[in-house]
PDB file of N, CA and C in Angstrom:
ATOM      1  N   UNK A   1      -1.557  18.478  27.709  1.00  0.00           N
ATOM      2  CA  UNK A   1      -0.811  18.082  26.539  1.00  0.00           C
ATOM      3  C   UNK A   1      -0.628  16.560  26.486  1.00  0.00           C
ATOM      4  N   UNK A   2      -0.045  15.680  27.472  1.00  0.00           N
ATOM      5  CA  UNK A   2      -0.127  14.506  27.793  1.00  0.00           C
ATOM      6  C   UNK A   2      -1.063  13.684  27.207  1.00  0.00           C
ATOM      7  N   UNK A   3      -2.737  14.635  27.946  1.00  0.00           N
ATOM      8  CA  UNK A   3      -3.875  13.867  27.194  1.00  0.00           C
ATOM      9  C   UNK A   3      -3.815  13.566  25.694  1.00  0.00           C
ATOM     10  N   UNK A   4      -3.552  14.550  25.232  1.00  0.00           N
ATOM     11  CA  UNK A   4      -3.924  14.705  23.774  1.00  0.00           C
ATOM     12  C   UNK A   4      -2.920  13.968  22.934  1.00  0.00           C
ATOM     13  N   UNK A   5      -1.828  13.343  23.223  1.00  0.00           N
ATOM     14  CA  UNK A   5      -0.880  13.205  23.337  1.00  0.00           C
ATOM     15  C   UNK A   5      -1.400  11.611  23.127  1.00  0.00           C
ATOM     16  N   UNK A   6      -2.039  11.097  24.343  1.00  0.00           N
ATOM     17  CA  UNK A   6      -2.083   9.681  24.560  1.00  0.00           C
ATOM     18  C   UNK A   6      -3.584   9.218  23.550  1.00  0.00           C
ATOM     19  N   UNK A   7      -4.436  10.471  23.756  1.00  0.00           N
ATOM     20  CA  UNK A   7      -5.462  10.359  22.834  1.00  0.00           C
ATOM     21  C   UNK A   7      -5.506  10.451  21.242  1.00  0.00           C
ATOM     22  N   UNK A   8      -4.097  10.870  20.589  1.00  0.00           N
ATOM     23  CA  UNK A   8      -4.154  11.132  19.130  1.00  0.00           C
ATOM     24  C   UNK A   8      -3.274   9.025  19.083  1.00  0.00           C
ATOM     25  N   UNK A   9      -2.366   8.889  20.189  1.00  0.00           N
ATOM     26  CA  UNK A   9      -1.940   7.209  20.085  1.00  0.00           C
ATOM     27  C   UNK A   9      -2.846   6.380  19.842  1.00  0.00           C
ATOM     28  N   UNK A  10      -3.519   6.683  21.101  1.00  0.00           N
ATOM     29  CA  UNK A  10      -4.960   5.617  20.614  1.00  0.00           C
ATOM     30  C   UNK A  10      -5.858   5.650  19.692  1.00  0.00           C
ATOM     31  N   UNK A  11      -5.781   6.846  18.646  1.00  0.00           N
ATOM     32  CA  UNK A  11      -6.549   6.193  17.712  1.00  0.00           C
ATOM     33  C   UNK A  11      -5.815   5.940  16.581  1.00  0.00           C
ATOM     34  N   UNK A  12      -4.759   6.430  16.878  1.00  0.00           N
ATOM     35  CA  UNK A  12      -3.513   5.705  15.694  1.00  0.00           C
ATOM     36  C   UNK A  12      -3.496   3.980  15.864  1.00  0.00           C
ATOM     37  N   UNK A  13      -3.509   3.865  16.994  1.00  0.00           N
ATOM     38  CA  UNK A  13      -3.537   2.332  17.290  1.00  0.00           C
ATOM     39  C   UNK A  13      -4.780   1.756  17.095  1.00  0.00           C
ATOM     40  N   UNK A  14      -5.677   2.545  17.056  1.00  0.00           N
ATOM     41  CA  UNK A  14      -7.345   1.983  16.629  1.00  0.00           C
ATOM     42  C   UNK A  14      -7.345   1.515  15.422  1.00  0.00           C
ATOM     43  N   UNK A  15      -6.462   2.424  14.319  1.00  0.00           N
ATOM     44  CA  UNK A  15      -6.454   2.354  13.158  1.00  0.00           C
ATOM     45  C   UNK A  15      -5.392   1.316  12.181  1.00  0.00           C
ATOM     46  N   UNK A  16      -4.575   1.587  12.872  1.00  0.00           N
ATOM     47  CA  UNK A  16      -2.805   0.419  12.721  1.00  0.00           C
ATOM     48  C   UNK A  16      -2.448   0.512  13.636  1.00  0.00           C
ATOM     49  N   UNK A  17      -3.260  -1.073  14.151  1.00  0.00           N
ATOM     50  CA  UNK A  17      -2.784  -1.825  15.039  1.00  0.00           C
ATOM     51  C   UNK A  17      -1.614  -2.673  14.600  1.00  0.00           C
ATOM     52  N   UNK A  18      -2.306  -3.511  13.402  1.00  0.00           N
ATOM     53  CA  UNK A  18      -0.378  -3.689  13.544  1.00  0.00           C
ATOM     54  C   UNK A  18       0.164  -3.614  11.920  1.00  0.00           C
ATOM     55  N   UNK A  19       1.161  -2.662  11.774  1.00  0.00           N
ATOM     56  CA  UNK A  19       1.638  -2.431  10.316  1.00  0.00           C
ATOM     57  C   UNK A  19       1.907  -3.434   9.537  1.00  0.00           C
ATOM     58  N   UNK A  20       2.679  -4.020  10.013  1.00  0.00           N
ATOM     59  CA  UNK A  20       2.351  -5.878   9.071  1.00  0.00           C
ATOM     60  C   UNK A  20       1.625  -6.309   8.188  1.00  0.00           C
ATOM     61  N   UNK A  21       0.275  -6.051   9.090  1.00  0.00           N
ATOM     62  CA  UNK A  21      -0.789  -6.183   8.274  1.00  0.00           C
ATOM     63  C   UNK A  21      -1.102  -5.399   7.559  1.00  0.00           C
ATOM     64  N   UNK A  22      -1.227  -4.104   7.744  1.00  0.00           N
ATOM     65  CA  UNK A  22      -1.474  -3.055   6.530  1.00  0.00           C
ATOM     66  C   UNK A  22      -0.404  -3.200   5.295  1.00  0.00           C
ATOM     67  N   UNK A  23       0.647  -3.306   6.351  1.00  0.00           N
ATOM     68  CA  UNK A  23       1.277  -3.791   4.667  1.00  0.00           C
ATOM     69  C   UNK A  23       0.933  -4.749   4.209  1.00  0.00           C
ATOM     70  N   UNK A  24       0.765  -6.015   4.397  1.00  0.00           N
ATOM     71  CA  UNK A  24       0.296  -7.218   3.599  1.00  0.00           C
ATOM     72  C   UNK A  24      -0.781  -7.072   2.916  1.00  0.00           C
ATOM     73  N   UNK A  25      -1.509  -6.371   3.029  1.00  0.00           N
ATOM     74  CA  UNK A  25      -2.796  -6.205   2.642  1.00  0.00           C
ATOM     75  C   UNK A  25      -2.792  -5.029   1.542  1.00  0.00           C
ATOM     76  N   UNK A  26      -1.983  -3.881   1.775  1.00  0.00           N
ATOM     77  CA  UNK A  26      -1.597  -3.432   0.873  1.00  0.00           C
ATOM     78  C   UNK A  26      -1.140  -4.231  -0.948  1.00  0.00           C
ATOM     79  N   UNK A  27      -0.007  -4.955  -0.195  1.00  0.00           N
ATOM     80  CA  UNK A  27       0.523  -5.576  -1.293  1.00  0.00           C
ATOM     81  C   UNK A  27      -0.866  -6.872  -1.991  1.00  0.00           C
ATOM     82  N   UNK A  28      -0.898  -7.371  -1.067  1.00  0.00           N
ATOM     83  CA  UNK A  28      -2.514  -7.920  -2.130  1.00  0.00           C
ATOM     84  C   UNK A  28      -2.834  -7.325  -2.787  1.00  0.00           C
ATOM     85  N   UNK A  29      -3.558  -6.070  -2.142  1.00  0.00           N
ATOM     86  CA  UNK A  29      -4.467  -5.146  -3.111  1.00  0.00           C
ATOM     87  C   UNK A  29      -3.775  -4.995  -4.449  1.00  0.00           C
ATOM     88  N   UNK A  30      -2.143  -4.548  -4.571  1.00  0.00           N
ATOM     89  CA  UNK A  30      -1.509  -4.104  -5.459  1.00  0.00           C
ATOM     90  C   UNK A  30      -1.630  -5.206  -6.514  1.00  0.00           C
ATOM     91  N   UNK A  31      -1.180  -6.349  -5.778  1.00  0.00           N
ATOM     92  CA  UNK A  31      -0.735  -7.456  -6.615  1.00  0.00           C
ATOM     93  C   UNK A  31      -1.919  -7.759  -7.439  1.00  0.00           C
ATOM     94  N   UNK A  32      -3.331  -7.700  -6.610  1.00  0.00           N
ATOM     95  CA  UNK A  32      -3.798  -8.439  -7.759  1.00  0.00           C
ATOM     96  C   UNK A  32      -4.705  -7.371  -8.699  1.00  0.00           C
ATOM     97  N   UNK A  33      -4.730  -6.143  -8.150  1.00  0.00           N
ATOM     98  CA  UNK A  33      -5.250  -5.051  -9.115  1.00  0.00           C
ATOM     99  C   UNK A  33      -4.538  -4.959 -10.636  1.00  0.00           C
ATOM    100  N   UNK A  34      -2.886  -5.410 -10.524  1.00  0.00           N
ATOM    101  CA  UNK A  34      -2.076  -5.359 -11.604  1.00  0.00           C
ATOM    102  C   UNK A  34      -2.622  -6.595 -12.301  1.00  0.00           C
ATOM    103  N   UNK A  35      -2.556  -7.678 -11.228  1.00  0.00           N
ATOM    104  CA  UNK A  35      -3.298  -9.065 -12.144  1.00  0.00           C
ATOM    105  C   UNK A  35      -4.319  -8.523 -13.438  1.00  0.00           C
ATOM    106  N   UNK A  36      -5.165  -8.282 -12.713  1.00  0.00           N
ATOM    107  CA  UNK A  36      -6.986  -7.636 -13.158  1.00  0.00           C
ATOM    108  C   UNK A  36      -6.558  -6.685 -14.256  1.00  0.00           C
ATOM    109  N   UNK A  37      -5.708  -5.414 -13.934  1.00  0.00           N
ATOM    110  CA  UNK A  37      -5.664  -4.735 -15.219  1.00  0.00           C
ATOM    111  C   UNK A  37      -5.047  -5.099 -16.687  1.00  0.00           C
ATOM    112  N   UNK A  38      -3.414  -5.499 -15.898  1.00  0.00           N
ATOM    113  CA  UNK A  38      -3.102  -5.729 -17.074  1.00  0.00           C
ATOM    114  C   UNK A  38      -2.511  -7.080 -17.508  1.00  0.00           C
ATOM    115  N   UNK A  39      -2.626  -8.461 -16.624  1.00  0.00           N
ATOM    116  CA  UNK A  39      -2.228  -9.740 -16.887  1.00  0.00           C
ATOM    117  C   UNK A  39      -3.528 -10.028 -17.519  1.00  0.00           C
ATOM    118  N   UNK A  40      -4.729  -9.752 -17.904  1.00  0.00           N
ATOM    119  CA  UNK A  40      -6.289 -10.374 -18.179  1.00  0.00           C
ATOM    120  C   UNK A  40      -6.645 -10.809 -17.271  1.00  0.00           C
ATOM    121  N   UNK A  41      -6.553 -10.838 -15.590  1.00  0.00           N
ATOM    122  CA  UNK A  41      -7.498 -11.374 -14.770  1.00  0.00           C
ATOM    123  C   UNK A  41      -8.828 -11.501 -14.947  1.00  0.00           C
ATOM    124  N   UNK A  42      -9.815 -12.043 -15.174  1.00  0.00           N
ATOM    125  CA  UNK A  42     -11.229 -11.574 -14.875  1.00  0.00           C
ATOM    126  C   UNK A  42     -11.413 -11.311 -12.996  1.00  0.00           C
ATOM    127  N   UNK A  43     -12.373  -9.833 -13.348  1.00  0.00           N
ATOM    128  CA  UNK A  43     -12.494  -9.296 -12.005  1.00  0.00           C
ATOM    129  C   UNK A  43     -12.858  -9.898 -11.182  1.00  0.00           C
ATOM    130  N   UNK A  44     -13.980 -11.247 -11.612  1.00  0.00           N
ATOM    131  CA  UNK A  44     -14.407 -12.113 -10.892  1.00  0.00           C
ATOM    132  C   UNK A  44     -13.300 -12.962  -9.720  1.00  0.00           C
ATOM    133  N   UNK A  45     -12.155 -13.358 -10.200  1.00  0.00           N
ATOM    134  CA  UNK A  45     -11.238 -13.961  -9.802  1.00  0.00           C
ATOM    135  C   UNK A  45     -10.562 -13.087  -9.317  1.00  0.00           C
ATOM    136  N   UNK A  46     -10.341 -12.197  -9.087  1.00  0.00           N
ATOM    137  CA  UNK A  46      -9.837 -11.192  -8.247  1.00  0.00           C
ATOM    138  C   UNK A  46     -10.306 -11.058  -7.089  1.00  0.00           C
ATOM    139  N   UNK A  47     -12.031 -10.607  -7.078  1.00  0.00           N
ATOM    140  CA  UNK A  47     -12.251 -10.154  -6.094  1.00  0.00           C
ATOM    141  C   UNK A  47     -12.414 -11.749  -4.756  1.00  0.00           C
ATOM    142  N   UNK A  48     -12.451 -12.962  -5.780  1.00  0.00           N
ATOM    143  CA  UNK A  48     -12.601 -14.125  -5.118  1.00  0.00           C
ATOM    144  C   UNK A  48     -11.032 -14.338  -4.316  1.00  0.00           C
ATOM    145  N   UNK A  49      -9.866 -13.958  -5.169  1.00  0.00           N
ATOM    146  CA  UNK A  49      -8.326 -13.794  -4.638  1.00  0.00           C
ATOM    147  C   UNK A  49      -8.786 -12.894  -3.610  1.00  0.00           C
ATOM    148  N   UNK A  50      -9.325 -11.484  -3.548  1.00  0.00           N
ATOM    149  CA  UNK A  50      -8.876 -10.436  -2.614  1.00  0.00           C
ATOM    150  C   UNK A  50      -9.506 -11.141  -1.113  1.00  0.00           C
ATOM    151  N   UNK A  51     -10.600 -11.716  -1.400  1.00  0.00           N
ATOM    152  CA  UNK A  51     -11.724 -12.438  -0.669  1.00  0.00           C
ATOM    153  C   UNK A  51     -10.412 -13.343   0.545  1.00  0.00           C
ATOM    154  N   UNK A  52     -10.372 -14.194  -0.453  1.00  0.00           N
ATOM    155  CA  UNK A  52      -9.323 -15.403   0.546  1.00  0.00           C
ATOM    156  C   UNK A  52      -8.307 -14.485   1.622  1.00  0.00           C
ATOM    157  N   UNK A  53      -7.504 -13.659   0.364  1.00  0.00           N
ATOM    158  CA  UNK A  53      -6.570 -13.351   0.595  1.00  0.00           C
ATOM    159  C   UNK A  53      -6.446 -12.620   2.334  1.00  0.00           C
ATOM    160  N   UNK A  54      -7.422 -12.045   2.364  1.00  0.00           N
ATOM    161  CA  UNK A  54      -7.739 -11.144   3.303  1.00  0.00           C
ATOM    162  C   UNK A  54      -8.318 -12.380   4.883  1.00  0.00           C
ATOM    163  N   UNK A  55      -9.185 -13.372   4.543  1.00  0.00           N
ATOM    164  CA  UNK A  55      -9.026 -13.992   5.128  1.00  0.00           C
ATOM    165  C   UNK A  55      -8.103 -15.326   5.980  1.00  0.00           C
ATOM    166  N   UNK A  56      -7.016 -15.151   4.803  1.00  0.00           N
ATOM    167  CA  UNK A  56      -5.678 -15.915   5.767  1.00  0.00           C
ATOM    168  C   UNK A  56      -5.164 -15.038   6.069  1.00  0.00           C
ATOM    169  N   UNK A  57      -4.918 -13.457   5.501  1.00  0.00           N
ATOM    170  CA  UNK A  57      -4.042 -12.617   6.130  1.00  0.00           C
ATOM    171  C   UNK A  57      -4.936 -12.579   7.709  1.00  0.00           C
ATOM    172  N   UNK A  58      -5.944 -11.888   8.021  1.00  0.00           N
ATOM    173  CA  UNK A  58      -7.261 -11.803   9.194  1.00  0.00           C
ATOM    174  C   UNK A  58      -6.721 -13.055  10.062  1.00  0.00           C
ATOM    175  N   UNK A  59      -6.511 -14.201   9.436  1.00  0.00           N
ATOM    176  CA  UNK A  59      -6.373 -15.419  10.603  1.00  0.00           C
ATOM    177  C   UNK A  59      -4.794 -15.495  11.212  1.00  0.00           C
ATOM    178  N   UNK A  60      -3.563 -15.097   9.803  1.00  0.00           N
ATOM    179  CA  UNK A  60      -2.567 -15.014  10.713  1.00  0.00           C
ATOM    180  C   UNK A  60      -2.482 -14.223  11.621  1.00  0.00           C
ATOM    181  N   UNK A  61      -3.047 -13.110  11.442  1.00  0.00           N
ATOM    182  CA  UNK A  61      -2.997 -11.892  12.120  1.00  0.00           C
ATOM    183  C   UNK A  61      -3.501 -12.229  13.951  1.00  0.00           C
ATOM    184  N   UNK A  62      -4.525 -12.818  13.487  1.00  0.00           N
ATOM    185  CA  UNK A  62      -5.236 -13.249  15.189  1.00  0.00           C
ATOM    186  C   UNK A  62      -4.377 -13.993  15.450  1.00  0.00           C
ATOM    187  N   UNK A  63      -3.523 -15.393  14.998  1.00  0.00           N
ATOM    188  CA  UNK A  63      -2.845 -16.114  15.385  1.00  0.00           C
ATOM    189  C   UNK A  63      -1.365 -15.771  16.142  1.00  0.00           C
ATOM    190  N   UNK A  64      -1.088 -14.695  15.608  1.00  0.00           N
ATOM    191  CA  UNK A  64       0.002 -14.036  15.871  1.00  0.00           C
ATOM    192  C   UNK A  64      -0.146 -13.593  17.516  1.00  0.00           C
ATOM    193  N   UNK A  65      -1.159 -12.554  17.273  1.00  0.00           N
ATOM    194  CA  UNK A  65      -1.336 -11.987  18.439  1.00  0.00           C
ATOM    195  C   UNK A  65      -1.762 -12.928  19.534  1.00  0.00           C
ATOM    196  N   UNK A  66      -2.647 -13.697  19.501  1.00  0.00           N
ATOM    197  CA  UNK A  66      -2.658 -14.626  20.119  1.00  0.00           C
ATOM    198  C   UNK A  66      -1.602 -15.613  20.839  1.00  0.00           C
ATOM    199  N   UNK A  67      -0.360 -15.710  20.128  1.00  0.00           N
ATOM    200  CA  UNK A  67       0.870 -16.772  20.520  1.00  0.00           C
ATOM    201  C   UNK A  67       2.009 -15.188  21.261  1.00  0.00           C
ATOM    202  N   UNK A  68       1.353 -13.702  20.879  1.00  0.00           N
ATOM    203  CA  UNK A  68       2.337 -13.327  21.573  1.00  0.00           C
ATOM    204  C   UNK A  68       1.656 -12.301  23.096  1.00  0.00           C
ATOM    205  N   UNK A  69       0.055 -12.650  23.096  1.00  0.00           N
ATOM    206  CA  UNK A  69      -0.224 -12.251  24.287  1.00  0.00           C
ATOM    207  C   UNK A  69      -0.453 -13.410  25.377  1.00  0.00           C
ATOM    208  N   UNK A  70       0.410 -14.566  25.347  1.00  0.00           N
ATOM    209  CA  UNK A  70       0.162 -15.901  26.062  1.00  0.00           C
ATOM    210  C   UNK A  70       0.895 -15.713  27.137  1.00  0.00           C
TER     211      UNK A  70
END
């Protein structure tokens, strides 16, 4: 039982590693899908927002972990 136990954790943790980020990333998605539908975003500029977005979220994310496995 133990096993299965430690084996259903680890892939919970494979998956959300850290909730923070799923949430942040969540809320991007939200934020700028509402942009796109109904402020007139062009999709173009969206997917160039989701683009960035994901890559400063990706860098705090390493940065984080990084300053707290020191």
């Amino acid at each position: 039982m133990e096993f299965l136990r430690t084996t259903l954790k680890e892939l919970r943790d494979l998956f959300i590693d850290d909730g923070n980020l799923v949430f942040l990333l969540l809320s991007l998605i939200t934020m700028i899908s509402i942009a796109v539908k109904w402020l007139g975003l062009e999709p173009i500029f969206g997917g160039i927002l989701l683009l960035l977005g994901y890559l400063i979220l990706l860098a705090e994310s390493v940065m984080r972990y990084r300053r707290k496995n020191r």
